[in-house]
Protein backbone atom coordinates (compact mmCIF):
# COMPACT_ATOMS: atom_id res chain seq x y z
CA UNK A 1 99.78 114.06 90.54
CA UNK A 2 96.36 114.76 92.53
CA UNK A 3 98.58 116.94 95.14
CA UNK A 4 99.56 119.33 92.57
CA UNK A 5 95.83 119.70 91.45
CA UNK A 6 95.37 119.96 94.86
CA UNK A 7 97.59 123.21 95.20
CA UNK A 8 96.22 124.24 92.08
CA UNK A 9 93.09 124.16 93.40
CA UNK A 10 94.19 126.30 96.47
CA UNK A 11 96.07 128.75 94.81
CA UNK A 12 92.97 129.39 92.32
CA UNK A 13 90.20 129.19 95.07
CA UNK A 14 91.24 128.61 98.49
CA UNK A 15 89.29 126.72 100.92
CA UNK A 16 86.30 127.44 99.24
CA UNK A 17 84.26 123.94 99.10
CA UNK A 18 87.13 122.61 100.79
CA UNK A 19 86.95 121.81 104.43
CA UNK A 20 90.21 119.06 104.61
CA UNK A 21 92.91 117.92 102.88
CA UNK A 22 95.17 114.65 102.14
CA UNK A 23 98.38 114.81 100.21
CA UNK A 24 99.35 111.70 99.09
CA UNK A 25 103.47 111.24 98.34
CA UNK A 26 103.74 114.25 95.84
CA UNK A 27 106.99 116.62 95.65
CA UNK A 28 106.63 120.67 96.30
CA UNK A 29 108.85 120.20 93.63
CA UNK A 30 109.82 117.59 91.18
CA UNK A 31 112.86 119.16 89.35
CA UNK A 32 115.91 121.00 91.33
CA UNK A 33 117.58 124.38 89.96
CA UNK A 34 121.11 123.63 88.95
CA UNK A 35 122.88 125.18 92.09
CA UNK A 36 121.00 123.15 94.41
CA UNK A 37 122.13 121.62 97.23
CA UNK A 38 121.68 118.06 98.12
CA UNK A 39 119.34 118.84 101.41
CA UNK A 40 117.33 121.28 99.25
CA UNK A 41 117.09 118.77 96.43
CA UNK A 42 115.99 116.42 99.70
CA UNK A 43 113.13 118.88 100.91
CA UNK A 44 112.28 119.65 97.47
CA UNK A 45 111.79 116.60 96.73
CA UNK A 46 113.34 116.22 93.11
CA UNK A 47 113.47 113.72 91.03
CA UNK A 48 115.03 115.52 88.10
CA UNK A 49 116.87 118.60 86.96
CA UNK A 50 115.65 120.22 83.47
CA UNK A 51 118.01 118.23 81.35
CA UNK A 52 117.07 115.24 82.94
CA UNK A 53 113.04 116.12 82.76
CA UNK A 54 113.52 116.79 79.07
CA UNK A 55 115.43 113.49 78.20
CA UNK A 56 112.98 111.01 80.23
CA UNK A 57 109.66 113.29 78.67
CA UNK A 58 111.75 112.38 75.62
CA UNK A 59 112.50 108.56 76.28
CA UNK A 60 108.75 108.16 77.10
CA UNK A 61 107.00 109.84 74.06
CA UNK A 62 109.97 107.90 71.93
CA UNK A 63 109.32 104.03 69.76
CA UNK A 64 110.31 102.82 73.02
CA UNK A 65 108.24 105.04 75.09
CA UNK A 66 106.30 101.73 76.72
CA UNK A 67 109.40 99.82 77.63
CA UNK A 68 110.68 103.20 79.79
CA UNK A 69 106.97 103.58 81.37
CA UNK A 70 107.44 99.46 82.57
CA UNK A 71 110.90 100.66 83.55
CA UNK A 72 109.55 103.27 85.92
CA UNK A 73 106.33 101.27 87.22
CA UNK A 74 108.76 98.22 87.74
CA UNK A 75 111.45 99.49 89.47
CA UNK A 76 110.52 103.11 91.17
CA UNK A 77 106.84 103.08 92.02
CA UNK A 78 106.27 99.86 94.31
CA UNK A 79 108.58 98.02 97.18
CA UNK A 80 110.25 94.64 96.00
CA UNK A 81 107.02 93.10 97.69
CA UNK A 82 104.69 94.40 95.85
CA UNK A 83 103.08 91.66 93.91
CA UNK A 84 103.92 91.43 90.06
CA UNK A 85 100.36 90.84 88.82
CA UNK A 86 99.76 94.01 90.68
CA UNK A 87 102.37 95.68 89.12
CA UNK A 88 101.42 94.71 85.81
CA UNK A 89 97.82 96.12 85.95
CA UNK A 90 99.39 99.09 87.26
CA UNK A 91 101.13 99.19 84.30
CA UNK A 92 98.78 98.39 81.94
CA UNK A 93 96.49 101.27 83.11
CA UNK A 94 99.30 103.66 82.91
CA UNK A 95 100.07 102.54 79.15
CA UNK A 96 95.75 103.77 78.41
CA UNK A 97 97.51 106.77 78.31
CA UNK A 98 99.14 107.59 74.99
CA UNK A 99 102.86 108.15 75.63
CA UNK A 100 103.27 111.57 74.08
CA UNK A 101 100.72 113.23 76.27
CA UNK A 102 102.08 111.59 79.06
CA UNK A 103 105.45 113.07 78.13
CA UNK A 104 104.24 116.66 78.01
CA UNK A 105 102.14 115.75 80.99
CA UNK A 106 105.15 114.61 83.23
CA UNK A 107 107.28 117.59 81.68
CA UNK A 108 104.58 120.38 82.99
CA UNK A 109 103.62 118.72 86.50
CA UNK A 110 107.49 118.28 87.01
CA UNK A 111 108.55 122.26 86.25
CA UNK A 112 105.87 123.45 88.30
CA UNK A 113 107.17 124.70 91.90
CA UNK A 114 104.48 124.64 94.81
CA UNK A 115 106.61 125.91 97.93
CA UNK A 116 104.98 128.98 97.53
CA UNK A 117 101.88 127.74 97.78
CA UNK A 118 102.03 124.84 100.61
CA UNK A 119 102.62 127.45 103.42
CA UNK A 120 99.56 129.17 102.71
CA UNK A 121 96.94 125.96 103.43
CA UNK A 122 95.12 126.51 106.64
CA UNK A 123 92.98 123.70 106.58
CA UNK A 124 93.12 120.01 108.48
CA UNK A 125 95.62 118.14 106.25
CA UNK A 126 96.88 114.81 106.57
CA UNK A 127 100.25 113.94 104.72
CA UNK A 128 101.36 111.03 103.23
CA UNK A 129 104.38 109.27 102.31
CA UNK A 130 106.78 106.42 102.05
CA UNK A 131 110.18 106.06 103.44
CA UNK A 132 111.35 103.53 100.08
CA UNK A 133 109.14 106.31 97.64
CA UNK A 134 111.14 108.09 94.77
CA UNK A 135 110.27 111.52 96.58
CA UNK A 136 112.61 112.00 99.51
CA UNK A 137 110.23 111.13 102.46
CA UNK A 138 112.50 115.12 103.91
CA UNK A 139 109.96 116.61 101.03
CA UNK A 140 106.97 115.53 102.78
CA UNK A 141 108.20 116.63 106.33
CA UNK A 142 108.54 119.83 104.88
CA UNK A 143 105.50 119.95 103.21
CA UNK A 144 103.62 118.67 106.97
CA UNK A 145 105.76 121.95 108.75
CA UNK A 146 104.79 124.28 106.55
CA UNK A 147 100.82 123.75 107.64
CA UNK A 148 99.64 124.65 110.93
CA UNK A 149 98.45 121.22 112.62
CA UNK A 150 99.00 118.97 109.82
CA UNK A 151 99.32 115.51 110.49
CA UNK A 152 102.41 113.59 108.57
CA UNK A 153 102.05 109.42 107.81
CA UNK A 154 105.52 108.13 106.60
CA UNK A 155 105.21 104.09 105.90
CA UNK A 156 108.22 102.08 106.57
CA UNK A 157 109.19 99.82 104.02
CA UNK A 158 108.37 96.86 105.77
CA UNK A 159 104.58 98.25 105.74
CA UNK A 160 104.47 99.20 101.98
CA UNK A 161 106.45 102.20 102.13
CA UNK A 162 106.74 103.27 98.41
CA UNK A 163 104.74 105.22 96.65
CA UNK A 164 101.54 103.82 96.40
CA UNK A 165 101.58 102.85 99.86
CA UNK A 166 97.28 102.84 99.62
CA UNK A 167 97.93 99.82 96.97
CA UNK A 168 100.51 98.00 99.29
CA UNK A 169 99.10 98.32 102.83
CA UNK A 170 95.07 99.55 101.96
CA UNK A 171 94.29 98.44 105.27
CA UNK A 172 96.50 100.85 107.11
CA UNK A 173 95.88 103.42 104.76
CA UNK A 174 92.05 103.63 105.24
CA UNK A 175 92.81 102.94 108.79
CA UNK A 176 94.68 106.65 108.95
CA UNK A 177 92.04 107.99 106.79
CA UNK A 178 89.05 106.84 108.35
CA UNK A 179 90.14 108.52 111.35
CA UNK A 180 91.24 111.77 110.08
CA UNK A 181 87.97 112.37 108.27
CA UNK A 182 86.33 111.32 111.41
């Protein structure tokens, strides 16, 4: 969620105390418009549409609200070789959270539409994403062609490709970082 706080950020201020960016596996947008197309669901990025949203906000903040967080962690977040005792500290600090504010949490960062914002960053960014991820790895192409010079990272699956590819593969990660910041 740090891109969209990101892009808040932007939108509110601009580059001001800003001098580079990294995006980290985020969607411009996490919920498609009924209507949509597949390829602009792809570029998008989407995970839901609004009935959809509304039902998993609802199965999270619900009795069984912690079984359908492990059900995300455990089978979205991570590639199959991600470690289980990883996976279940990941999970653990997810569940600090209490479920109904993570509900309303995922309901307002997933209704919130960026691609308005994204083409307007003129700084140094470096994208990342992974090609097993829930966000269509299209999404953060996009996102890397709508910024003048940005650089875009996609991580194979074989190299920790999902979504937290900086938990999977850390050393390639800080590798791509290290040299970006410079």
């Amino acid at each position: 969620m740090a891109c969209a706080v990101i892009w808040s950020y932007w939108d509110h201020f601009g580059s001001d105390r800003l001098s580079k960016l990294i995006l980290i596996d985020q969607a411009p947008t996490a919920t498609a418009w009924p209507g949509w197309t597949d390829e602009e669901k792809a570029i998008a990025g989407t995970l839901f549409n609004p009935t959809s949203l509304y039902d998993t906000a609802a199965e999270l903040s619900g009795p069984e609200g912690g079984k359908a967080t492990e059900n995300l962690i455990t089978n979205a977040f991570f590639t199959a070789a991600f470690p289980q005792e990883q996976r279940t500290w990941v999970l653990a600090e997810n569940l600090k959270f209490p479920r109904h504010y993570a509900a309303r949490l995922l309901v307002d960062h997933c209704a919130q539409d960026w691609r308005d914002v994204i083409p307007r960053i003129t700084l140094p960014t470096l994208v990342f994403g992974g090609s097993a991820s829930f966000f269509n790895p299209k999404s953060q192409e996009w996102i890397g062609q709508q910024i003048p010079g940005a650089r875009v990272e996609i991580f194979d699956v074989h190299e920790g490709g999902s979504h937290f590819m900086w938990l999977e593969n850390p050393t390639k990660f800080n590798q791509i970082v290290r040299t970006f910041m410079g």
